[in-house]
N, C-alpha and C. Protein backbone atom coordinates (compact mmCIF):
# COMPACT_ATOMS: atom_id res chain seq x y z
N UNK A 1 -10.19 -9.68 -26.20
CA UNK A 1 -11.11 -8.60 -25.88
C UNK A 1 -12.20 -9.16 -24.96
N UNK A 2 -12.14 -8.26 -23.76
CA UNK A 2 -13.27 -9.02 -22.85
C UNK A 2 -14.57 -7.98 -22.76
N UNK A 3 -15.83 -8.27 -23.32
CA UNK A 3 -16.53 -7.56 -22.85
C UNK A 3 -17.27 -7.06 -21.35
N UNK A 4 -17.82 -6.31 -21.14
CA UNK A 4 -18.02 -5.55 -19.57
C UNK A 4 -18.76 -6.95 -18.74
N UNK A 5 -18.10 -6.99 -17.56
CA UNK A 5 -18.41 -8.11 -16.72
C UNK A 5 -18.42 -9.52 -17.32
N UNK A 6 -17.21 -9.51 -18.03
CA UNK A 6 -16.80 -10.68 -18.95
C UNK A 6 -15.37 -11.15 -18.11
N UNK A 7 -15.18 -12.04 -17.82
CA UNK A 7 -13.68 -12.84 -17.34
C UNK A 7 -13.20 -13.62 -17.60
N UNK A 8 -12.00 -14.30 -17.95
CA UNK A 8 -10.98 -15.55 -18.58
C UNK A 8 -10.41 -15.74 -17.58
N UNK A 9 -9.78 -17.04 -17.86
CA UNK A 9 -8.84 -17.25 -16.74
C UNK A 9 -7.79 -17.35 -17.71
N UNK A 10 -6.74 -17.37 -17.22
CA UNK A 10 -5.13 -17.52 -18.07
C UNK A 10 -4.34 -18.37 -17.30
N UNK A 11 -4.03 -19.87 -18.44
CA UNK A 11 -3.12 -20.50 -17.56
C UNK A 11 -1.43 -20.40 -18.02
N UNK A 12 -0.57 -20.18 -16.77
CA UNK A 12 0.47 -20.00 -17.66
C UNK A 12 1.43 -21.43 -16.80
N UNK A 13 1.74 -21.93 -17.95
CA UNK A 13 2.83 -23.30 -17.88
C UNK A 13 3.69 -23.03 -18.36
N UNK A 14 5.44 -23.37 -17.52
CA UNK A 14 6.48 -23.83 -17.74
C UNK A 14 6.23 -25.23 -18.91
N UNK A 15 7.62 -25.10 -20.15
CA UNK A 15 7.56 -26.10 -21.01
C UNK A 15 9.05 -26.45 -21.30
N UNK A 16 9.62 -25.53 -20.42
CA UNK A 16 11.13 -25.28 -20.73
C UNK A 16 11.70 -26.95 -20.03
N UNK A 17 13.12 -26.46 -19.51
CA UNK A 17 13.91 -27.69 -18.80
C UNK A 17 12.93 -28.72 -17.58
N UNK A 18 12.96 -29.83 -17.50
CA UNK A 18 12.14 -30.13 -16.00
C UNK A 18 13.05 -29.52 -14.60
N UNK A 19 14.20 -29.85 -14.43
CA UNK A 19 15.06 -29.04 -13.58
C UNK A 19 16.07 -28.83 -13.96
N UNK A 20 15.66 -27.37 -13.79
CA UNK A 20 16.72 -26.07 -14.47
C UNK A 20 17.49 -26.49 -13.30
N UNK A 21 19.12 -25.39 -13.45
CA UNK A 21 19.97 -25.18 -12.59
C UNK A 21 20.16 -24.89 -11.84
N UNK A 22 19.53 -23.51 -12.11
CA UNK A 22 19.23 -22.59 -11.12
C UNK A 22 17.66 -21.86 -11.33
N UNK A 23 17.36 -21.24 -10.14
CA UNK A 23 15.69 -20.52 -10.12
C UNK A 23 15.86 -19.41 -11.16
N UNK A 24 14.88 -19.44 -12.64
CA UNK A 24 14.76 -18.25 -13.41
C UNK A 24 13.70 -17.63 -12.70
N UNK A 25 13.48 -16.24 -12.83
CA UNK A 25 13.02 -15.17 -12.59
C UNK A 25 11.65 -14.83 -13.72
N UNK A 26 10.90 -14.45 -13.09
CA UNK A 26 9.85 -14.08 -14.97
C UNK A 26 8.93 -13.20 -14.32
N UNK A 27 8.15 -11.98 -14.92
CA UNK A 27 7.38 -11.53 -14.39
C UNK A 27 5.95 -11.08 -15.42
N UNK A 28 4.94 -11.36 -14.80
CA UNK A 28 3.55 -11.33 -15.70
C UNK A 28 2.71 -10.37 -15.50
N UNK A 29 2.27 -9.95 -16.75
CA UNK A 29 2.05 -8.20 -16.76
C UNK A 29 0.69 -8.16 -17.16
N UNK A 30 -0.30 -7.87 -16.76
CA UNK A 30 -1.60 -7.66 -17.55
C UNK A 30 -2.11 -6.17 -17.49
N UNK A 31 -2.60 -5.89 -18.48
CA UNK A 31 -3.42 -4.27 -18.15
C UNK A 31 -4.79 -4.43 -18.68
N UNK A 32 -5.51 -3.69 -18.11
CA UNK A 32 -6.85 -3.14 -18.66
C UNK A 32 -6.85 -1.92 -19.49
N UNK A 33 -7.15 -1.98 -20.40
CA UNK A 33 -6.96 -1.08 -21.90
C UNK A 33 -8.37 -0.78 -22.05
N UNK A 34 -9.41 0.57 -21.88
CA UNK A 34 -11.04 -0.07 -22.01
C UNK A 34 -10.55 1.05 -23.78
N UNK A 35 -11.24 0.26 -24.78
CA UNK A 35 -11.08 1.13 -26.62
C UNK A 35 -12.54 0.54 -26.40
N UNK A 36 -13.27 1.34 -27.73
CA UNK A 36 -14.13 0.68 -28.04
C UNK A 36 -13.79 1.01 -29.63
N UNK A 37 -13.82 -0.57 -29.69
CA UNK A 37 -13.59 -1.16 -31.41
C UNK A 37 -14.81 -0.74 -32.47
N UNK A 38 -15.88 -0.33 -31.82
CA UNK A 38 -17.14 0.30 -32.94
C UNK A 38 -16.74 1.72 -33.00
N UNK A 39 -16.84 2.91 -32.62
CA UNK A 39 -16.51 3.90 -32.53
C UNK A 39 -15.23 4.63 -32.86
N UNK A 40 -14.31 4.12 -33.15
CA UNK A 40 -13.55 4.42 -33.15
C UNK A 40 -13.27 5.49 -34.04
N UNK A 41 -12.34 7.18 -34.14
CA UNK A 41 -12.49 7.98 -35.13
C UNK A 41 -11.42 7.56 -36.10
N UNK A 42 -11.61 7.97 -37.58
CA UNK A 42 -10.38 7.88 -38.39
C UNK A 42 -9.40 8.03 -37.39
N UNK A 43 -9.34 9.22 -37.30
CA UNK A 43 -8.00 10.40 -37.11
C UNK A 43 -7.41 9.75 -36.04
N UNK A 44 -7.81 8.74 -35.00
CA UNK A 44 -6.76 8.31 -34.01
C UNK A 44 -6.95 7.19 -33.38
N UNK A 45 -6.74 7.17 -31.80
CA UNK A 45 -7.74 6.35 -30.84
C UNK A 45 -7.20 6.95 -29.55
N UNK A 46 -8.01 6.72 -28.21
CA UNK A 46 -7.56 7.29 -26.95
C UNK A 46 -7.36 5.75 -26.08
N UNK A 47 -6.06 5.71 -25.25
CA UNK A 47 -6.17 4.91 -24.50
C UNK A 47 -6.28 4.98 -23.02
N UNK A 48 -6.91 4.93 -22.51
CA UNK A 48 -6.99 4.52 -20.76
C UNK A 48 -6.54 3.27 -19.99
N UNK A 49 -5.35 3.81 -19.53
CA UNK A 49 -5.12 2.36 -18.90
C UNK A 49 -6.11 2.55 -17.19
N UNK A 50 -6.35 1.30 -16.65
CA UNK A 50 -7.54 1.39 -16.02
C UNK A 50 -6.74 0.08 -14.86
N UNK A 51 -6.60 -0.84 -15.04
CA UNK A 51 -5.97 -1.70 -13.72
C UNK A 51 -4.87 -2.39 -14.31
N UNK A 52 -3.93 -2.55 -13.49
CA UNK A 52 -2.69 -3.43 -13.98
C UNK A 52 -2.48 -4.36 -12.73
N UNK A 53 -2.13 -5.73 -12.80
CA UNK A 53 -2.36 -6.58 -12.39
C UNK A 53 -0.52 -7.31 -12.79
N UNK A 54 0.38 -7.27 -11.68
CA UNK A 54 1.59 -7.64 -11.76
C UNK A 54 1.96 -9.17 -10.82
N UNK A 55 2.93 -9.69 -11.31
CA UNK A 55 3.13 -10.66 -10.38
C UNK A 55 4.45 -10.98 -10.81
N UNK A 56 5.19 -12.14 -10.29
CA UNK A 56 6.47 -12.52 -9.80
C UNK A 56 6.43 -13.94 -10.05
N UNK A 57 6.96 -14.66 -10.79
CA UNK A 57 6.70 -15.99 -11.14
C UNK A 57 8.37 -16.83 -11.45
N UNK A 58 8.92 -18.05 -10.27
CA UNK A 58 9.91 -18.50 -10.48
C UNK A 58 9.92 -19.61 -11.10
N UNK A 59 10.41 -19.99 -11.74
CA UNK A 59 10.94 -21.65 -12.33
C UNK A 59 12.07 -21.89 -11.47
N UNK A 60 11.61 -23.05 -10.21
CA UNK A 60 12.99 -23.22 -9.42
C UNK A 60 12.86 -25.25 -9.35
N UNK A 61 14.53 -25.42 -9.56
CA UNK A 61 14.60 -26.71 -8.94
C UNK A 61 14.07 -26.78 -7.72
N UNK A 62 13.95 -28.90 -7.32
CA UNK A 62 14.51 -28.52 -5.55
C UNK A 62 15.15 -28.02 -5.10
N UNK A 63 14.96 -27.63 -3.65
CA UNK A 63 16.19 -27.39 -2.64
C UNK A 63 17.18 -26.07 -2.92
N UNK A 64 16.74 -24.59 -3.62
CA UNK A 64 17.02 -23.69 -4.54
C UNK A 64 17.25 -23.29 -3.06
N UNK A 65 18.28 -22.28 -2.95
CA UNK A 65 18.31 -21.52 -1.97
C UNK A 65 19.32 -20.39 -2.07
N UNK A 66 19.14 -19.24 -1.44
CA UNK A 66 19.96 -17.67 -1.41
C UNK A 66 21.44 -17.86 -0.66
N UNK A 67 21.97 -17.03 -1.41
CA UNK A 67 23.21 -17.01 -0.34
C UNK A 67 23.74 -15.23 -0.78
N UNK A 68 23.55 -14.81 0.38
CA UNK A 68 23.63 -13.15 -0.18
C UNK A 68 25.14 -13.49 0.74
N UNK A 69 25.55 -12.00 -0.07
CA UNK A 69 27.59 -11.13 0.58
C UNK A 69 27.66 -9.99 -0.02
N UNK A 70 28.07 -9.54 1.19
CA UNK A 70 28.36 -7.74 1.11
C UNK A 70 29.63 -7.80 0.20
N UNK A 71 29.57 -7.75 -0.98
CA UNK A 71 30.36 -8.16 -2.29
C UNK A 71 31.40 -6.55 -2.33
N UNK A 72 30.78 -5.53 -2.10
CA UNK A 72 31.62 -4.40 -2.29
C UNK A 72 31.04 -3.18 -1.01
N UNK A 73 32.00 -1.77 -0.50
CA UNK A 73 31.17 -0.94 0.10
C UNK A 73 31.83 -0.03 -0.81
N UNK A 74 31.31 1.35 -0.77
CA UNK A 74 32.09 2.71 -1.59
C UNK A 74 31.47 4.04 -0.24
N UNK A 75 32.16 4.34 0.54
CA UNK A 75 32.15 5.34 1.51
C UNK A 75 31.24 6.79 0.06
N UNK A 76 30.17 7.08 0.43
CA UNK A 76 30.24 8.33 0.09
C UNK A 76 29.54 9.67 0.97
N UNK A 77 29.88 10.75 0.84
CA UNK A 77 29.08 11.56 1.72
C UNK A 77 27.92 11.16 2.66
N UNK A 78 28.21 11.04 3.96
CA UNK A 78 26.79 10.45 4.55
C UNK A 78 26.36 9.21 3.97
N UNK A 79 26.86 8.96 3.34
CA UNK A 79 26.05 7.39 2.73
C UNK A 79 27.17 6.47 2.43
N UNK A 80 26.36 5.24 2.08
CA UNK A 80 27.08 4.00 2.01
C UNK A 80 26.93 3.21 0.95
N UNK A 81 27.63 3.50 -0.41
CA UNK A 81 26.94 2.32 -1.58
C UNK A 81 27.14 0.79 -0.76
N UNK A 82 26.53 0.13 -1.01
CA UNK A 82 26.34 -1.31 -0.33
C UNK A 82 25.93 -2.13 -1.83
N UNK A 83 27.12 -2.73 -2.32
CA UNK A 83 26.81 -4.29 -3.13
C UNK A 83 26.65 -5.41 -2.35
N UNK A 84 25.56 -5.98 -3.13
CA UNK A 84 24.92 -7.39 -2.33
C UNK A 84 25.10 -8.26 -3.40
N UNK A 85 25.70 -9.31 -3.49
CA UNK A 85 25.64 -10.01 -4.20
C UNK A 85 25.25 -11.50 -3.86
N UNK A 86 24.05 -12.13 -4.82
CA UNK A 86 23.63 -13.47 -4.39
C UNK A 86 24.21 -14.79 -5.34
N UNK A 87 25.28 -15.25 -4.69
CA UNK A 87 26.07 -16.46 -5.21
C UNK A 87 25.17 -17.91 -5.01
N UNK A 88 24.27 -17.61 -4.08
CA UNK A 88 23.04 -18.91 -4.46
C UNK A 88 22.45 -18.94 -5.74
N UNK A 89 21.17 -20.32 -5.86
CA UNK A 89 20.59 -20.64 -7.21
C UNK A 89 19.12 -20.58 -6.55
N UNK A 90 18.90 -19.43 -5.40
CA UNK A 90 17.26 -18.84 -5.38
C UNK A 90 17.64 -17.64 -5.04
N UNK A 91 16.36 -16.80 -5.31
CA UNK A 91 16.39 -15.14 -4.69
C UNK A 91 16.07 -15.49 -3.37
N UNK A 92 15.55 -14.09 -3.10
CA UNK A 92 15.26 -13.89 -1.61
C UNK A 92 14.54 -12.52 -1.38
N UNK A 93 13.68 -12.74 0.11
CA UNK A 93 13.52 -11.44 0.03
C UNK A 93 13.93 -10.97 1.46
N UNK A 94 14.54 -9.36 1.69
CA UNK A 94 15.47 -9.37 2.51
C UNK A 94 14.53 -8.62 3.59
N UNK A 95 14.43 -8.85 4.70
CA UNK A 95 13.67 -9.12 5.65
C UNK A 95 14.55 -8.64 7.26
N UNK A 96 14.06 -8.02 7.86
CA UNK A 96 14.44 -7.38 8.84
C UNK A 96 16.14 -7.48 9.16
N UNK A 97 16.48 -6.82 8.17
CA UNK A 97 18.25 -6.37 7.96
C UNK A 97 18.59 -5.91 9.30
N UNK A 98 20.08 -6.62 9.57
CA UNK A 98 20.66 -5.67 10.25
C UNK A 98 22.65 -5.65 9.69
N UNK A 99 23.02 -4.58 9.39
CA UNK A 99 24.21 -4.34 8.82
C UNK A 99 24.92 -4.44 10.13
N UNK A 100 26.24 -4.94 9.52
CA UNK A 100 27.63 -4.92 10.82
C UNK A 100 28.62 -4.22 10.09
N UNK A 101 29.19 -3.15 10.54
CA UNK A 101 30.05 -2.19 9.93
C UNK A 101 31.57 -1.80 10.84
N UNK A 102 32.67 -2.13 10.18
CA UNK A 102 33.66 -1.80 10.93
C UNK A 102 34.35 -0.62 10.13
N UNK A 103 34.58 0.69 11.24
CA UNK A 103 35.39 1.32 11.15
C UNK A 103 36.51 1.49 10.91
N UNK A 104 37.16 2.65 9.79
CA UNK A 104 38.31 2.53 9.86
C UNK A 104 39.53 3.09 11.38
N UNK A 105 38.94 3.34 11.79
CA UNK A 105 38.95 3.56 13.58
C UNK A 105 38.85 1.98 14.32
N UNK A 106 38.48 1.23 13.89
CA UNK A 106 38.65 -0.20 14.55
C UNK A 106 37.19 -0.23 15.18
N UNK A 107 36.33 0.70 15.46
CA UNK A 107 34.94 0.13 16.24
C UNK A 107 34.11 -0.51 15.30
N UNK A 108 33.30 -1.06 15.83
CA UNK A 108 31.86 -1.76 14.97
C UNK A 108 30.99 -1.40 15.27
N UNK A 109 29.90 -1.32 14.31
CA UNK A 109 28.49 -0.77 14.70
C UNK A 109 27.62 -1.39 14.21
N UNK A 110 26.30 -1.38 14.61
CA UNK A 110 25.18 -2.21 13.98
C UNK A 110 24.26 -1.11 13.36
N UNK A 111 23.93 -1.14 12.29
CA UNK A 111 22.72 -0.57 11.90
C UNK A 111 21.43 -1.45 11.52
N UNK A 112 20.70 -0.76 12.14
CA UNK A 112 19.08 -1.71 12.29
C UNK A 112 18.00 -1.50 11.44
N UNK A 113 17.12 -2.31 11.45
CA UNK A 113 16.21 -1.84 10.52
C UNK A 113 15.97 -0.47 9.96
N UNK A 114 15.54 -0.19 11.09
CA UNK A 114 15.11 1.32 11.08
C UNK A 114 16.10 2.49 9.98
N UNK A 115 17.39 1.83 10.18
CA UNK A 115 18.42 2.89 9.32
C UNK A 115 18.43 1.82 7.96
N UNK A 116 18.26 1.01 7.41
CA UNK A 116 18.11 0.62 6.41
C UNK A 116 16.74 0.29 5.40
N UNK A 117 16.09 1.55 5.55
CA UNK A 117 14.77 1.57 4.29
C UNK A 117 15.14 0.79 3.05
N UNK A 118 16.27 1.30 2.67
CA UNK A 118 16.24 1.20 0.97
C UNK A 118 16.18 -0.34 1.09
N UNK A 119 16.73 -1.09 1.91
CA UNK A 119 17.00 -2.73 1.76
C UNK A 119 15.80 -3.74 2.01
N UNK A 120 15.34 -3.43 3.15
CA UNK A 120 14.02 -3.93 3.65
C UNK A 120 12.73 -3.82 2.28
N UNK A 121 12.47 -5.43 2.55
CA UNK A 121 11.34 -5.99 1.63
C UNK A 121 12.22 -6.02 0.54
N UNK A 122 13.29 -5.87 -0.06
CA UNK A 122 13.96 -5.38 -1.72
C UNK A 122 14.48 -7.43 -1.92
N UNK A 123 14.37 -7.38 -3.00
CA UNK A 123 14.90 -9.07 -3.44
C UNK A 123 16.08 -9.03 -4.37
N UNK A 124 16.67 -10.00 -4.12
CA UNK A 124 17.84 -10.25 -4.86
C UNK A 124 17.72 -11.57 -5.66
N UNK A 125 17.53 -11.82 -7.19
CA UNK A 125 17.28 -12.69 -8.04
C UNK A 125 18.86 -13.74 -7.58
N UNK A 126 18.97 -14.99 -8.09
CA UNK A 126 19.91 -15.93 -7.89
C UNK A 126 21.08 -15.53 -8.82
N UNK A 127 22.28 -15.66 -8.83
CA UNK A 127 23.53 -14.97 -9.36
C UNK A 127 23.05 -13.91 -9.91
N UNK A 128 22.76 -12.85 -9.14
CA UNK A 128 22.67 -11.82 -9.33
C UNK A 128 23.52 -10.80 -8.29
N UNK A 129 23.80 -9.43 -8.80
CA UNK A 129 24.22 -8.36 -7.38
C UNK A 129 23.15 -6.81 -7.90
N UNK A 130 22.88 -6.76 -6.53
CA UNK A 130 22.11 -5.43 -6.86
C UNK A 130 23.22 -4.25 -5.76
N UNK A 131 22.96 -3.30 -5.74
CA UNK A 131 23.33 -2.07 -4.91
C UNK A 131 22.31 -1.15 -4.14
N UNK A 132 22.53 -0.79 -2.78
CA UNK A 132 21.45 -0.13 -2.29
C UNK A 132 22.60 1.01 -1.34
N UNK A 133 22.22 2.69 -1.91
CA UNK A 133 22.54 3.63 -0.80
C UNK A 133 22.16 3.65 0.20
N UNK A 134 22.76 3.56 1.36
CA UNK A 134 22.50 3.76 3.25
C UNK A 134 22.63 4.86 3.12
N UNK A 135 21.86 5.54 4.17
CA UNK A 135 22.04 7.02 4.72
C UNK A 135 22.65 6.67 6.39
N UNK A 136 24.13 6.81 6.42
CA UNK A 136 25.05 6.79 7.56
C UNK A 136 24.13 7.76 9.20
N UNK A 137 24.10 7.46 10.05
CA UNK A 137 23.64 8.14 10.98
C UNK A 137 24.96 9.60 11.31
N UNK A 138 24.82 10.30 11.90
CA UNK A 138 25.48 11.68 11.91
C UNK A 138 26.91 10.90 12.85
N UNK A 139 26.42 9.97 14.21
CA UNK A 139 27.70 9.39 14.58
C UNK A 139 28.68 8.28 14.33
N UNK A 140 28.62 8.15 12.85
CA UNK A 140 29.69 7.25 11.95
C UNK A 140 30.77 8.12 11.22
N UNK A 141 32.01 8.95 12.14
CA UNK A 141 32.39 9.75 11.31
C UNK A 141 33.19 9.44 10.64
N UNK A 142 34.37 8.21 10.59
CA UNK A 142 35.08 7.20 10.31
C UNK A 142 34.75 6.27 8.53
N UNK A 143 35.44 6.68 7.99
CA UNK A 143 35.12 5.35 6.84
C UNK A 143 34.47 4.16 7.31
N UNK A 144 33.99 3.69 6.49
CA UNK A 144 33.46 2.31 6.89
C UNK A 144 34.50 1.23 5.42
N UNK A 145 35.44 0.27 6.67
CA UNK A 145 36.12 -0.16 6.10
C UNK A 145 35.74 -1.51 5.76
N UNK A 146 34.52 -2.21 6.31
CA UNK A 146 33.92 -3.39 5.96
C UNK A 146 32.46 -3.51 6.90
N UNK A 147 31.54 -4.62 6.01
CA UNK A 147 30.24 -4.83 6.26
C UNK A 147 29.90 -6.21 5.56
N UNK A 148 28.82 -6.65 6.71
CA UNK A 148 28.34 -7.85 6.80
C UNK A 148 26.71 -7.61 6.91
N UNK A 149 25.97 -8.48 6.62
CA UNK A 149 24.69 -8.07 6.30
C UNK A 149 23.82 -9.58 6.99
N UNK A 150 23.56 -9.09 7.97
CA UNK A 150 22.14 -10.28 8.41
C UNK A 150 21.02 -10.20 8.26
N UNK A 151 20.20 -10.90 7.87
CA UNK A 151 18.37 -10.58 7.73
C UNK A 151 17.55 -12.16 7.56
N UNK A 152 16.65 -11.76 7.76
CA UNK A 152 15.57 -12.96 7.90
C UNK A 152 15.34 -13.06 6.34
N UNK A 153 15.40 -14.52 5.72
CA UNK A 153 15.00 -14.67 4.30
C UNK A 153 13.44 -14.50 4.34
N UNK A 154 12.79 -14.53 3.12
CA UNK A 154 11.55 -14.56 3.44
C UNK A 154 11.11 -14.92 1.41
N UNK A 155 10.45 -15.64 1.34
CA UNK A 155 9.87 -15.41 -0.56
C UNK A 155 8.55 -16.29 -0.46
């Protein structure tokens, strides 16, 4: 309990392996809860949450690094399920994407940042796969029979 214009610091230490295998993932959650512990009525209490304060915290060996692959596609209406899967032992964060897509028509196309919102800034933890829907532009009328995925790492 911190009283008004009262502050702690919080240290948080790894106690686990010295080098793990691979980079674990952890994330640290704080909220501001304001109760007041004198007042309080029988019958209940009210809570206000007031600031939350999030962060992203890895336990990584040396030399940890990403290795993303367009692991699966699923054609659907206008869109494109896209599995990413990261067979490295670090995440990543995915950073000015650009998709390579071949037709079942035989052409290729690039889609650029701009057509990939859902992916841009999004991270992929180490053996992990996540999925992200594309919204296909109107001139992809063709299945998309395979995809490759380039982007700038960034963490």
């Amino acid at each position: 309990v911190l009283q008004p214009h009262e502050s702690k610091a919080v240290r948080v230490q790894w106690l686990g392996a010295e080098k793990p295998e691979s980079e674990m993932p952890y994330r640290i959650l704080a909220e501001q809860i304001p109760i007041d512990l004198h007042d309080t009525p029988p019958a209940g209490s009210a809570l206000r949450f007031m600031l939350r304060f999030m962060a992203a915290l890895y336990i990584a060996p040396p030399g940890v690094k990403s290795d993303i692959l367009v692991e699966k596609i699923e054609n659907q209406a206008g869109a494109l399920r896209l599995f990413l899967r990261n067979r490295g032992n670090g995440h990543t964060l995915i950073r000015k994407p650009v998709l390579h897509l071949r037709l079942e028509d035989g052409r290729t196309l690039e889609l650029k940042e701009e057509n990939l919102e859902p992916l841009a800034g999004e991270n992929v933890h180490a053996n992990a796969s996540r999925y992200f829907d594309i919204q296909l532009p109107a001139n992809i009328p063709a299945p998309v029979v395979s995809a490759s995925l380039d982007f700038e790492s960034g963490f």
